[in-house]
PDB file of N, CA and C in Angstrom:
ATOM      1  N   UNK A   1       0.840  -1.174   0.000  1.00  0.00           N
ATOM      2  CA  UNK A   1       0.000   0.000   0.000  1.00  0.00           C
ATOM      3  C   UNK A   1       0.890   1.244   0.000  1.00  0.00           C
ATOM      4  N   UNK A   2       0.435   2.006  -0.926  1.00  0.00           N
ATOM      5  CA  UNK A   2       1.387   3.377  -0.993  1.00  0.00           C
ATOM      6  C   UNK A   2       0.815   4.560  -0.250  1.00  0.00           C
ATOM      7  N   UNK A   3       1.682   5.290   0.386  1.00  0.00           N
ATOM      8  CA  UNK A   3       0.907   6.634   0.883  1.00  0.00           C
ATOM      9  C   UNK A   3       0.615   7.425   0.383  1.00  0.00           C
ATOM     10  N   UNK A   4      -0.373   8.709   1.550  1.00  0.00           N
ATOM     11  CA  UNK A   4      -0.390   9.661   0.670  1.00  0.00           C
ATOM     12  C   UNK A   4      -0.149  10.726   1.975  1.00  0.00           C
ATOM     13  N   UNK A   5       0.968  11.436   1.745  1.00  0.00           N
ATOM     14  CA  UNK A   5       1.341  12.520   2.776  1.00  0.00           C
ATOM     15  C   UNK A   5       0.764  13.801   2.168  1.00  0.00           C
ATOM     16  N   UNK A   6       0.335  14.552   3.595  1.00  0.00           N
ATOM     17  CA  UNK A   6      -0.762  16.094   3.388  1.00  0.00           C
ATOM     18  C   UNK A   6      -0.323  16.536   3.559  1.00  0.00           C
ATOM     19  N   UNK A   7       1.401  16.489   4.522  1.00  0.00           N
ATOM     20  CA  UNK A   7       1.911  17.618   5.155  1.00  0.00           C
ATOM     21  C   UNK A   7       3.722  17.610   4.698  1.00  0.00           C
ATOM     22  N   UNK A   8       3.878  18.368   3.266  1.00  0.00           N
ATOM     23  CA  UNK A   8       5.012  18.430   2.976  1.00  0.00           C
ATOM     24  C   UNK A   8       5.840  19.547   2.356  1.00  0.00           C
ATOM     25  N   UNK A   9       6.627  19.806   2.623  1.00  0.00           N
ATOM     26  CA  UNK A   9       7.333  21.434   2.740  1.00  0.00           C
ATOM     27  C   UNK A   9       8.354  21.087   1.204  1.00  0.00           C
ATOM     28  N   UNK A  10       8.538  21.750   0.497  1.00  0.00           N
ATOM     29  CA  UNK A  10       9.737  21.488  -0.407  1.00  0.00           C
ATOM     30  C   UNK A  10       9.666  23.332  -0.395  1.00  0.00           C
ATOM     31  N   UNK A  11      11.375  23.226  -0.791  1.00  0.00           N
ATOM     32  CA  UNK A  11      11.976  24.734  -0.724  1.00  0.00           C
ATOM     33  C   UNK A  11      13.064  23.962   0.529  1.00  0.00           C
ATOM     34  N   UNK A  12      13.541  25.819   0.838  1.00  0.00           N
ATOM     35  CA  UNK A  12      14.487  25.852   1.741  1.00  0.00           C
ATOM     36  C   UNK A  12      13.443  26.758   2.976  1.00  0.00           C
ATOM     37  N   UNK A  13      13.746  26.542   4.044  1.00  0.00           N
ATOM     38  CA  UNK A  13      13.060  27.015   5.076  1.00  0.00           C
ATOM     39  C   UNK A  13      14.229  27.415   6.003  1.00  0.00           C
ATOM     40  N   UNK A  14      13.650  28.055   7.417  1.00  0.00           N
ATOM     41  CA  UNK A  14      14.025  28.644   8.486  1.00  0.00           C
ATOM     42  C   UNK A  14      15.002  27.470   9.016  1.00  0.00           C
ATOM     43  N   UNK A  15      14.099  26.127   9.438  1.00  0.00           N
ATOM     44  CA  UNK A  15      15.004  25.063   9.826  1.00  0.00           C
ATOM     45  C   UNK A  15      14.636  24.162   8.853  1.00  0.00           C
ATOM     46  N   UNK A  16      15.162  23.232   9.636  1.00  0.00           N
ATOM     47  CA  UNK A  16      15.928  22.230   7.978  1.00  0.00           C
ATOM     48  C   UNK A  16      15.065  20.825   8.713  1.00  0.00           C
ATOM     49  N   UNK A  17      14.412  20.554   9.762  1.00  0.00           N
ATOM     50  CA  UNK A  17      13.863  19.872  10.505  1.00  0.00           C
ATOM     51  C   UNK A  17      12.887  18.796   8.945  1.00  0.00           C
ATOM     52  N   UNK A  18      12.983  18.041   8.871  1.00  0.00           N
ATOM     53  CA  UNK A  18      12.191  16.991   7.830  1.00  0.00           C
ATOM     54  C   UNK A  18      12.910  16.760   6.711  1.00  0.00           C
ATOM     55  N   UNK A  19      13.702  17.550   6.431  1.00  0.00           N
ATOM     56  CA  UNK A  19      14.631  17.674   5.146  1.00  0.00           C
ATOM     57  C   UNK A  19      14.750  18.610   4.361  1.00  0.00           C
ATOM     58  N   UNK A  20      15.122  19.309   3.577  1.00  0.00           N
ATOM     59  CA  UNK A  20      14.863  20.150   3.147  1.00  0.00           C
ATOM     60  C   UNK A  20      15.046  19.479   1.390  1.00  0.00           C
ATOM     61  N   UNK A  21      13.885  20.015   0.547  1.00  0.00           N
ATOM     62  CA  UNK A  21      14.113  19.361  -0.740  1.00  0.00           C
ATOM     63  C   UNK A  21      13.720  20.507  -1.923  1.00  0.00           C
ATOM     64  N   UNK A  22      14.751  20.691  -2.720  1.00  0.00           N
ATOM     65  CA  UNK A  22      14.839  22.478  -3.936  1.00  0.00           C
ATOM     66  C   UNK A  22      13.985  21.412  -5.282  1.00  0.00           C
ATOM     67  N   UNK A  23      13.765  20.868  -5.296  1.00  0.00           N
ATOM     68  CA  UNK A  23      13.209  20.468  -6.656  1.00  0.00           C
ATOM     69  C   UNK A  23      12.642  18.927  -6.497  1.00  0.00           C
ATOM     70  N   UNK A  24      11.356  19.131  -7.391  1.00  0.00           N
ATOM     71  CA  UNK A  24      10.338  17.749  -7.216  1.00  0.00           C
ATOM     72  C   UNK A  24      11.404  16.612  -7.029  1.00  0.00           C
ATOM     73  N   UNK A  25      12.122  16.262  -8.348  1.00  0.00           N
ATOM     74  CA  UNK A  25      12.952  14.901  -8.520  1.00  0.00           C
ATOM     75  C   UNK A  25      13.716  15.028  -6.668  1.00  0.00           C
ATOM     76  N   UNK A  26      14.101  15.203  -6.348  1.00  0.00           N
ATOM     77  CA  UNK A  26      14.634  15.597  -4.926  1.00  0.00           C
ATOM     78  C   UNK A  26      13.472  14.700  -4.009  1.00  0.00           C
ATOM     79  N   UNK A  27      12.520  15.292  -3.733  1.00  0.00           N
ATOM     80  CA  UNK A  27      11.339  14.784  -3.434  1.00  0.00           C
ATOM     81  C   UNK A  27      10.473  14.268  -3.544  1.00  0.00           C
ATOM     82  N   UNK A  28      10.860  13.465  -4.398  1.00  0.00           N
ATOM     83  CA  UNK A  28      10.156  12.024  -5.568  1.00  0.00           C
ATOM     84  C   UNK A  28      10.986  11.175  -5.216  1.00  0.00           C
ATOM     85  N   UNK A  29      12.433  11.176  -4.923  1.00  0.00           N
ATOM     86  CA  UNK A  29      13.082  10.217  -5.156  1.00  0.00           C
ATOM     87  C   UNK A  29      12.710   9.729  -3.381  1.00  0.00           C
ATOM     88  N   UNK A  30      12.977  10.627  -2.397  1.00  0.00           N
ATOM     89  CA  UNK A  30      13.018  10.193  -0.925  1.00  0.00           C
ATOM     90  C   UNK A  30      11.352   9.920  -0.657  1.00  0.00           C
ATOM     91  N   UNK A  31      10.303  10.351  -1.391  1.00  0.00           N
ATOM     92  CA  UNK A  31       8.831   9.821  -1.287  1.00  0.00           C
ATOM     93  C   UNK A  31       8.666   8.311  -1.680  1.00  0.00           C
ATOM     94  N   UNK A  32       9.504   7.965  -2.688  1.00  0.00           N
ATOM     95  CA  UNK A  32       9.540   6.708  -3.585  1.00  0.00           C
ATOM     96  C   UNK A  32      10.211   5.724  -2.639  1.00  0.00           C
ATOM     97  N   UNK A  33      11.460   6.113  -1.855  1.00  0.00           N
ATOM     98  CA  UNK A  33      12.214   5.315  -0.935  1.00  0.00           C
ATOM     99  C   UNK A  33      11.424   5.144   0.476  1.00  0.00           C
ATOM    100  N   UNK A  34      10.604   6.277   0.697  1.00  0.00           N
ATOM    101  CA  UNK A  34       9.923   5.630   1.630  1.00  0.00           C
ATOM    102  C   UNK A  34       8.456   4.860   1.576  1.00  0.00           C
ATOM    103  N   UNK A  35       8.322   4.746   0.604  1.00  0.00           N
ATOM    104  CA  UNK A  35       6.870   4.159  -0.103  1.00  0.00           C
ATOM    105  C   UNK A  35       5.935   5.153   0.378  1.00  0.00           C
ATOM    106  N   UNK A  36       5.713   6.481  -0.201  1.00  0.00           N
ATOM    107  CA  UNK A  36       5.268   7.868  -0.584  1.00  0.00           C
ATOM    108  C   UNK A  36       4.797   7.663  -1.526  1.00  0.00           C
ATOM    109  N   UNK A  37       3.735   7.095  -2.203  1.00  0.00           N
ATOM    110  CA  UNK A  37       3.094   7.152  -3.559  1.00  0.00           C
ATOM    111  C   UNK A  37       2.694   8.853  -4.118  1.00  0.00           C
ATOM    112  N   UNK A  38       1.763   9.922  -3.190  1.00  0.00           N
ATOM    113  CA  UNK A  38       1.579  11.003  -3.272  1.00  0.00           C
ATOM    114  C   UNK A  38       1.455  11.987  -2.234  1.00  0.00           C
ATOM    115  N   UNK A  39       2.152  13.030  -2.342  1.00  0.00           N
ATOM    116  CA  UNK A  39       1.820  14.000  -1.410  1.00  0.00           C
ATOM    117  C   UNK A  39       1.108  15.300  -1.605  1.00  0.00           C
ATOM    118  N   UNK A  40       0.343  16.081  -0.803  1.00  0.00           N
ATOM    119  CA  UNK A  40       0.204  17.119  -0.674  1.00  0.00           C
ATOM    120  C   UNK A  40       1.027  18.337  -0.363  1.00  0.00           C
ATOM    121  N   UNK A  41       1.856  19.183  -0.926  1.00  0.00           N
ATOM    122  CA  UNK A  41       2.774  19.548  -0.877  1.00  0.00           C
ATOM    123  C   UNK A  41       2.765  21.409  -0.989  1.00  0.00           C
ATOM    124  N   UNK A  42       3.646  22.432   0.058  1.00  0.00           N
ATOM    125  CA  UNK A  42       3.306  23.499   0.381  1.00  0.00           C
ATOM    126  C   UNK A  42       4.678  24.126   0.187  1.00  0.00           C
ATOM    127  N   UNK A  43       5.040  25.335  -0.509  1.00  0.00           N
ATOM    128  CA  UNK A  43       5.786  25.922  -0.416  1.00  0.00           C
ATOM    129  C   UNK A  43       6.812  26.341   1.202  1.00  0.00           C
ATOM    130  N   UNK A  44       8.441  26.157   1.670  1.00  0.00           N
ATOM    131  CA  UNK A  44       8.443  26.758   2.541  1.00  0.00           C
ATOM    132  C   UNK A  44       8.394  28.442   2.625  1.00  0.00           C
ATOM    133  N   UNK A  45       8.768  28.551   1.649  1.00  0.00           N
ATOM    134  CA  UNK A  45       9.161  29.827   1.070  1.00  0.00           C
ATOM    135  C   UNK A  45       8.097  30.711   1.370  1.00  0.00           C
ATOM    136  N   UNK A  46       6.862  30.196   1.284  1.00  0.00           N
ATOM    137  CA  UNK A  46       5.169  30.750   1.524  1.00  0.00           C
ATOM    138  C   UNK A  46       4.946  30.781   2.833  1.00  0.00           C
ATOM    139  N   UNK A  47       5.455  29.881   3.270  1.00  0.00           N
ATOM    140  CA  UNK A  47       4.548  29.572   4.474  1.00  0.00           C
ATOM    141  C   UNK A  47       5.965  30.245   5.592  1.00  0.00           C
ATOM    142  N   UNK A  48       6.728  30.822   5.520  1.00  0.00           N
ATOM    143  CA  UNK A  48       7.453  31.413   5.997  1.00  0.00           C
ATOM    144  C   UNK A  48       7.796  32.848   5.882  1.00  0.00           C
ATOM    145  N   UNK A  49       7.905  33.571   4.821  1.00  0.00           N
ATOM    146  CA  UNK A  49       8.643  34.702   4.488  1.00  0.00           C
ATOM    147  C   UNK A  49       7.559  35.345   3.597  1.00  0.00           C
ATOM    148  N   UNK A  50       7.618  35.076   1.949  1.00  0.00           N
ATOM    149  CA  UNK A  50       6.799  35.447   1.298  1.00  0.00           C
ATOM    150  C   UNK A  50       5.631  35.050   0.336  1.00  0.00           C
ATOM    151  N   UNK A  51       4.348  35.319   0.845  1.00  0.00           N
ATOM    152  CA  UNK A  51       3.467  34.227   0.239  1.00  0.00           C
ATOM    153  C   UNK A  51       3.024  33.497  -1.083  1.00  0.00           C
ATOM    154  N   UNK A  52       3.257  35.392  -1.401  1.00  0.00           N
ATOM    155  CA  UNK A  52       2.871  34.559  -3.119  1.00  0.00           C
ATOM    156  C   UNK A  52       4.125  34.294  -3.929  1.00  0.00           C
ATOM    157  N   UNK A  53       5.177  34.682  -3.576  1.00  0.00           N
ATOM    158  CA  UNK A  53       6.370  34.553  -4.242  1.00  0.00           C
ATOM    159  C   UNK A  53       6.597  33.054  -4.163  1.00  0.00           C
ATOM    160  N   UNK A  54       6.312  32.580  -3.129  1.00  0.00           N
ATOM    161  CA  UNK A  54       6.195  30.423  -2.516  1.00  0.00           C
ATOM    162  C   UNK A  54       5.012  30.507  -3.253  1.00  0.00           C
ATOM    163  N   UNK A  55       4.198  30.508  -3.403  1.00  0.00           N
ATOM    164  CA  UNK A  55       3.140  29.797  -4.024  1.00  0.00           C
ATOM    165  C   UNK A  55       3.049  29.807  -5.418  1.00  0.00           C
ATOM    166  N   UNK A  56       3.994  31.046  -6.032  1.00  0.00           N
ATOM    167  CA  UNK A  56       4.140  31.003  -7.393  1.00  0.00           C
ATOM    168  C   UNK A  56       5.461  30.014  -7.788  1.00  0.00           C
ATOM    169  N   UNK A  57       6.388  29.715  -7.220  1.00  0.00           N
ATOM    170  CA  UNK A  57       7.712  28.991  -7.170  1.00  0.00           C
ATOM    171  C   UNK A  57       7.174  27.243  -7.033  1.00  0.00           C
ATOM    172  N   UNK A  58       6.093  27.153  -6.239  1.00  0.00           N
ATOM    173  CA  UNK A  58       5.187  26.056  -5.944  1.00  0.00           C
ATOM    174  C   UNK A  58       5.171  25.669  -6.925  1.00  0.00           C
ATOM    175  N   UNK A  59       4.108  26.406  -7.834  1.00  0.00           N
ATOM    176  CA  UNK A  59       3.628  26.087  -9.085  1.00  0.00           C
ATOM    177  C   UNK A  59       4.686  25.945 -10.232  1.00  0.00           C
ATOM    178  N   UNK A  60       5.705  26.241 -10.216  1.00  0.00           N
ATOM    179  CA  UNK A  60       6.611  25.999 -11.256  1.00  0.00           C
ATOM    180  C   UNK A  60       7.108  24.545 -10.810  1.00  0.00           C
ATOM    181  N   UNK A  61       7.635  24.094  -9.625  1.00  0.00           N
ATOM    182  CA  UNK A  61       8.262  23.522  -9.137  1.00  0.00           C
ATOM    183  C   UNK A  61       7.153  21.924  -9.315  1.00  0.00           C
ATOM    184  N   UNK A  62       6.259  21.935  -9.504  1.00  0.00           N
ATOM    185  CA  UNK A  62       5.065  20.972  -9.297  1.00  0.00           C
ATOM    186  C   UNK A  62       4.549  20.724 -10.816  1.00  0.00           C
ATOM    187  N   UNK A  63       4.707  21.949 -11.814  1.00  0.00           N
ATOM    188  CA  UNK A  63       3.898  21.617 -13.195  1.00  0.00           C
ATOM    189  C   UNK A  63       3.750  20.381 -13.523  1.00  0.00           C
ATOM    190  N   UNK A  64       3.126  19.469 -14.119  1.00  0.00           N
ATOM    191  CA  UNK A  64       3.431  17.886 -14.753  1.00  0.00           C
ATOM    192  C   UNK A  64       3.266  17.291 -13.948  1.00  0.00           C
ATOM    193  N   UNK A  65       3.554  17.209 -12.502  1.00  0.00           N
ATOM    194  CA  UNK A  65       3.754  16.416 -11.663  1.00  0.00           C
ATOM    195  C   UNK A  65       2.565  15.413 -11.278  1.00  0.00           C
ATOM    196  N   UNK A  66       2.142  14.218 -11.416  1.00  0.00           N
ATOM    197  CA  UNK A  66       1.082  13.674 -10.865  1.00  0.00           C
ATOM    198  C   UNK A  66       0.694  12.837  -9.561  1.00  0.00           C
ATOM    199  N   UNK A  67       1.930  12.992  -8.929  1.00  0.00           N
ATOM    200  CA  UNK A  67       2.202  12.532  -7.539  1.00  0.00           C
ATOM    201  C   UNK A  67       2.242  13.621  -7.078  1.00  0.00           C
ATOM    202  N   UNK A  68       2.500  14.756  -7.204  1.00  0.00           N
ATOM    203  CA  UNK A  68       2.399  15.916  -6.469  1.00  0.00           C
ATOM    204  C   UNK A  68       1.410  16.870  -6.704  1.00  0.00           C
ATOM    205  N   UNK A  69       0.589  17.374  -5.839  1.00  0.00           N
ATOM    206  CA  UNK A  69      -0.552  18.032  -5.372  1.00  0.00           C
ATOM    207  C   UNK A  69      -0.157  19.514  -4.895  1.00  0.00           C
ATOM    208  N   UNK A  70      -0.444  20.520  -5.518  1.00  0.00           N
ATOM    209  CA  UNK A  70      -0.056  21.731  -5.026  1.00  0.00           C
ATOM    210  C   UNK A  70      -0.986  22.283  -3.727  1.00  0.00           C
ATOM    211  N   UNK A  71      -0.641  23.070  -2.522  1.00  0.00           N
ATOM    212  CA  UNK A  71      -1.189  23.077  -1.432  1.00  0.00           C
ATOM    213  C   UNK A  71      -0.522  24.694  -1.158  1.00  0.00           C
ATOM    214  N   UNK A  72      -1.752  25.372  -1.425  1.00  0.00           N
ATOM    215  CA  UNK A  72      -1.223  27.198  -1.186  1.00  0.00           C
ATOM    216  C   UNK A  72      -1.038  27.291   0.060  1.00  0.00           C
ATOM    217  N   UNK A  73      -0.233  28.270   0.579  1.00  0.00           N
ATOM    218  CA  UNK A  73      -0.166  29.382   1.736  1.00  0.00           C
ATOM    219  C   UNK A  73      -1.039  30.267   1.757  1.00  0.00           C
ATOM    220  N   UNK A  74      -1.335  30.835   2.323  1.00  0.00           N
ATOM    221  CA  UNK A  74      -3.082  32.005   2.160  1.00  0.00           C
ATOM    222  C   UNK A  74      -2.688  32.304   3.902  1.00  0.00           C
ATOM    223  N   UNK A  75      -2.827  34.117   3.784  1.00  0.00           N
ATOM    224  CA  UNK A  75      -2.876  34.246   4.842  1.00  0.00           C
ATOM    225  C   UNK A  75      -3.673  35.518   4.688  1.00  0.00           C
ATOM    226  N   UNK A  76      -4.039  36.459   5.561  1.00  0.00           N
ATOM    227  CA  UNK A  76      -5.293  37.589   5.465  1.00  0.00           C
ATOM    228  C   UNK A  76      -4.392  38.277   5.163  1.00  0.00           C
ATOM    229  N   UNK A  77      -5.404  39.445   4.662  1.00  0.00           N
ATOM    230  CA  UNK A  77      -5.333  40.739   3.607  1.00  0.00           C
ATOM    231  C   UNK A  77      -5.396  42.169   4.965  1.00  0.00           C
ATOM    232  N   UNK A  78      -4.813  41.176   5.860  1.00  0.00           N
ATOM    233  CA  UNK A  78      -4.772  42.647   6.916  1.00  0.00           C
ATOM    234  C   UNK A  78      -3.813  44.169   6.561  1.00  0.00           C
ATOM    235  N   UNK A  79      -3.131  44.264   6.353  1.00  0.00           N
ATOM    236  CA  UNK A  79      -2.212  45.633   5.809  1.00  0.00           C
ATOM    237  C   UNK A  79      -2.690  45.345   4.374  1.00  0.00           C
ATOM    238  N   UNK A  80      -3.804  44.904   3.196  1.00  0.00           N
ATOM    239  CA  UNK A  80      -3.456  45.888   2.113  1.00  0.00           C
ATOM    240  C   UNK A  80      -2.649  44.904   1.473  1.00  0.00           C
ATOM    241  N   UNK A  81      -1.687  43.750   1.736  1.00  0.00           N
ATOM    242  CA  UNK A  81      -0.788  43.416   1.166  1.00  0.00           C
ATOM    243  C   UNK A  81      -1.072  42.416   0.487  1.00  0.00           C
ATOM    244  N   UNK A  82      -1.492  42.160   0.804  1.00  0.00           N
ATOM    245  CA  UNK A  82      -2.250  40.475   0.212  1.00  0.00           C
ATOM    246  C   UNK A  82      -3.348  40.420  -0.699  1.00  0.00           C
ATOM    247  N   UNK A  83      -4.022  39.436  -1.981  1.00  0.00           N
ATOM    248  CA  UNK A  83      -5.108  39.508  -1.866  1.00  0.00           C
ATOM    249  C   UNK A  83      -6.134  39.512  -0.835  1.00  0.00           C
ATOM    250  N   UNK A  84      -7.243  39.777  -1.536  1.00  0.00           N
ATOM    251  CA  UNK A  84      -8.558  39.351  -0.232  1.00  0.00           C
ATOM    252  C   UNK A  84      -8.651  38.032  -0.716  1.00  0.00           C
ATOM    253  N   UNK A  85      -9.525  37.021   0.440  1.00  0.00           N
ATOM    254  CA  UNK A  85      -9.588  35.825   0.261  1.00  0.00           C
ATOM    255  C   UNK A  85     -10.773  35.335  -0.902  1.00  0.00           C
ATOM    256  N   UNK A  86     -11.195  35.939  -1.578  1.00  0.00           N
ATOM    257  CA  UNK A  86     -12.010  35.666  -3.010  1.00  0.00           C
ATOM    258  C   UNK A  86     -11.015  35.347  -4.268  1.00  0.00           C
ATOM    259  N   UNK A  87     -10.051  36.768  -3.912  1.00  0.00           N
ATOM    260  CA  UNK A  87      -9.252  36.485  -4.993  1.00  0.00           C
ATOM    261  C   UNK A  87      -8.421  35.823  -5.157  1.00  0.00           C
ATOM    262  N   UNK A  88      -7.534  34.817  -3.689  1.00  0.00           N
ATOM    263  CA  UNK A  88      -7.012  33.888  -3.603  1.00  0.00           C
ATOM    264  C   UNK A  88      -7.661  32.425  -4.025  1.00  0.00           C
ATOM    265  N   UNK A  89      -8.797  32.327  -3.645  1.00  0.00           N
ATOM    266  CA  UNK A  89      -9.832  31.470  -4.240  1.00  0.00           C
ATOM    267  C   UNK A  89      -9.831  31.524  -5.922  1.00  0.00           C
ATOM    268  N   UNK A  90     -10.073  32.314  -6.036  1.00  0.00           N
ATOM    269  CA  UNK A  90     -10.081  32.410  -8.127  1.00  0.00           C
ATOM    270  C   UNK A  90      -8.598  32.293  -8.559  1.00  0.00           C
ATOM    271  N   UNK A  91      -7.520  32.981  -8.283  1.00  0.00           N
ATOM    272  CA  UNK A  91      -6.523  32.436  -8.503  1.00  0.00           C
ATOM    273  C   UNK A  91      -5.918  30.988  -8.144  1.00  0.00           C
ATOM    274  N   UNK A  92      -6.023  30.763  -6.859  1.00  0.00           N
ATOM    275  CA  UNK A  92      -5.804  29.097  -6.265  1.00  0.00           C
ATOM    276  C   UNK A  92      -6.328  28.233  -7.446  1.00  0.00           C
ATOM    277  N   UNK A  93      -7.411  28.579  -7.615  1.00  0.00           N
ATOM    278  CA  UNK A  93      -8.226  27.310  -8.714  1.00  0.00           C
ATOM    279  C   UNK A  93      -7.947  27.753 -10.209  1.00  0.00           C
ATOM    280  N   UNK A  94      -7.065  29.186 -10.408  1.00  0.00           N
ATOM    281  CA  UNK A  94      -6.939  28.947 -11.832  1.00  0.00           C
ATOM    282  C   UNK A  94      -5.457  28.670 -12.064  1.00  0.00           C
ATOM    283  N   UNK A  95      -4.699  27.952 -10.906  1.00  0.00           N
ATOM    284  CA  UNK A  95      -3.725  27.162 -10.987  1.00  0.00           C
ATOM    285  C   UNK A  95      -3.999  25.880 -10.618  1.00  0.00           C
ATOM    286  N   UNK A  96      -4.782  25.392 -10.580  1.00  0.00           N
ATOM    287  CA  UNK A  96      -5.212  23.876 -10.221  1.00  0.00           C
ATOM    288  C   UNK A  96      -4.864  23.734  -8.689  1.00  0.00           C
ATOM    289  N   UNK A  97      -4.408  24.774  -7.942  1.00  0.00           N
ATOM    290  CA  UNK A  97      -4.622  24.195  -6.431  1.00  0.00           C
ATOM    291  C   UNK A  97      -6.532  24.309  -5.764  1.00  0.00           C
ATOM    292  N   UNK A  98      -6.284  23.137  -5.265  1.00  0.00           N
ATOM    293  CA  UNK A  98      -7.460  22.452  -4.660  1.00  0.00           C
ATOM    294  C   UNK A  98      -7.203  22.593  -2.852  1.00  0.00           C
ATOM    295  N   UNK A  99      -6.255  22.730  -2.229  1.00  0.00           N
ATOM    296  CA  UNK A  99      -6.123  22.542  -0.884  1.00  0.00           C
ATOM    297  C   UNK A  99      -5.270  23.916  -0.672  1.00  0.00           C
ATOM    298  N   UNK A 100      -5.365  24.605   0.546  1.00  0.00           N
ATOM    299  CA  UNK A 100      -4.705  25.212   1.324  1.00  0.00           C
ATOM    300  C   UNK A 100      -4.256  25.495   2.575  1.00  0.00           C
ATOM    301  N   UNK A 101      -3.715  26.123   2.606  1.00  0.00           N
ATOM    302  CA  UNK A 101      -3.047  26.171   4.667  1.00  0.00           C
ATOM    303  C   UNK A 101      -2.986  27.112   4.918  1.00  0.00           C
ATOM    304  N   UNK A 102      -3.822  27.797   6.204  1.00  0.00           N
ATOM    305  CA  UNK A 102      -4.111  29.322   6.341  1.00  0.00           C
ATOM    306  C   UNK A 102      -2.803  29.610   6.942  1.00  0.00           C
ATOM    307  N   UNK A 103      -2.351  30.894   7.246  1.00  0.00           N
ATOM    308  CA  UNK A 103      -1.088  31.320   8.488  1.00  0.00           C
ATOM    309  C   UNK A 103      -1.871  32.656   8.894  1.00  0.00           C
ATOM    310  N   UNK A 104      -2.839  32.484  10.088  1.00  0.00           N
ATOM    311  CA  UNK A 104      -3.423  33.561  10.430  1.00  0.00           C
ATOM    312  C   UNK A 104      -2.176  34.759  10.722  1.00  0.00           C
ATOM    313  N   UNK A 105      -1.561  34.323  11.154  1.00  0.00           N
ATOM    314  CA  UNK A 105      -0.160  35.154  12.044  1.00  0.00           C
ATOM    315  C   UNK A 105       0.939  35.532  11.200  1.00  0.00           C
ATOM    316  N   UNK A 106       0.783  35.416   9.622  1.00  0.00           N
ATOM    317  CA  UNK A 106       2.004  35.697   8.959  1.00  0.00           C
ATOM    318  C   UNK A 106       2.268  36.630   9.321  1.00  0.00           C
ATOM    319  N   UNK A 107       3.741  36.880   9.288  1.00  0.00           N
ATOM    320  CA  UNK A 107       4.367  38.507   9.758  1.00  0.00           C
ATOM    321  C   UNK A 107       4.728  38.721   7.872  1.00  0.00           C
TER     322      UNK A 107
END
């Protein structure tokens, strides 16, 4: 039976805690070794520092991929900076992401 992991970071992040992996094949190969059939998979880059800049790097990093599932960062539109959450919604889905992960607290 193959898995399917929801909770997976590719990029470089703050800490390095799970592994750190710069490109799908990277993270195909150690999903495959651990019998990882598919994951759900989140920018660190987003979910740390800057949101849409990770979620657009996401999407390059994932194109083709059919074991890999793109999974946005979305955090509120408090300062102005962000979309509002409609327009993250219409964009999310006119990149084929289906799942996301809020960060109420992004700084």
């Amino acid at each position: 039976m193959l898995l399917f992991d929801f909770n997976v970071g590719i990029g470089r992040g703050a800490s390095l805690s799970g592994g750190a992996f710069d490109t799908a094949s990277d993270l195909l190969e150690e999903m495959t070794r651990l019998g990882i059939g598919e994951a759900l998979v989140y920018h660190r880059m987003a979910a740390e520092a800057d949101v849409e800049k990770g979620n657009r790097r996401l999407i390059e990093l994932l194109r083709g991929n059919l074991r890999l599932h793109p999974c946005w960062a979305m955090a509120p539109a408090v300062f102005g900076d962000l979309p509002e959450a409609s327009s993250w919604v219409r964009i999310a889905a006119e990149n084929g992401v289906r799942a996301v992960r809020l960060f109420p607290a992004h700084s």
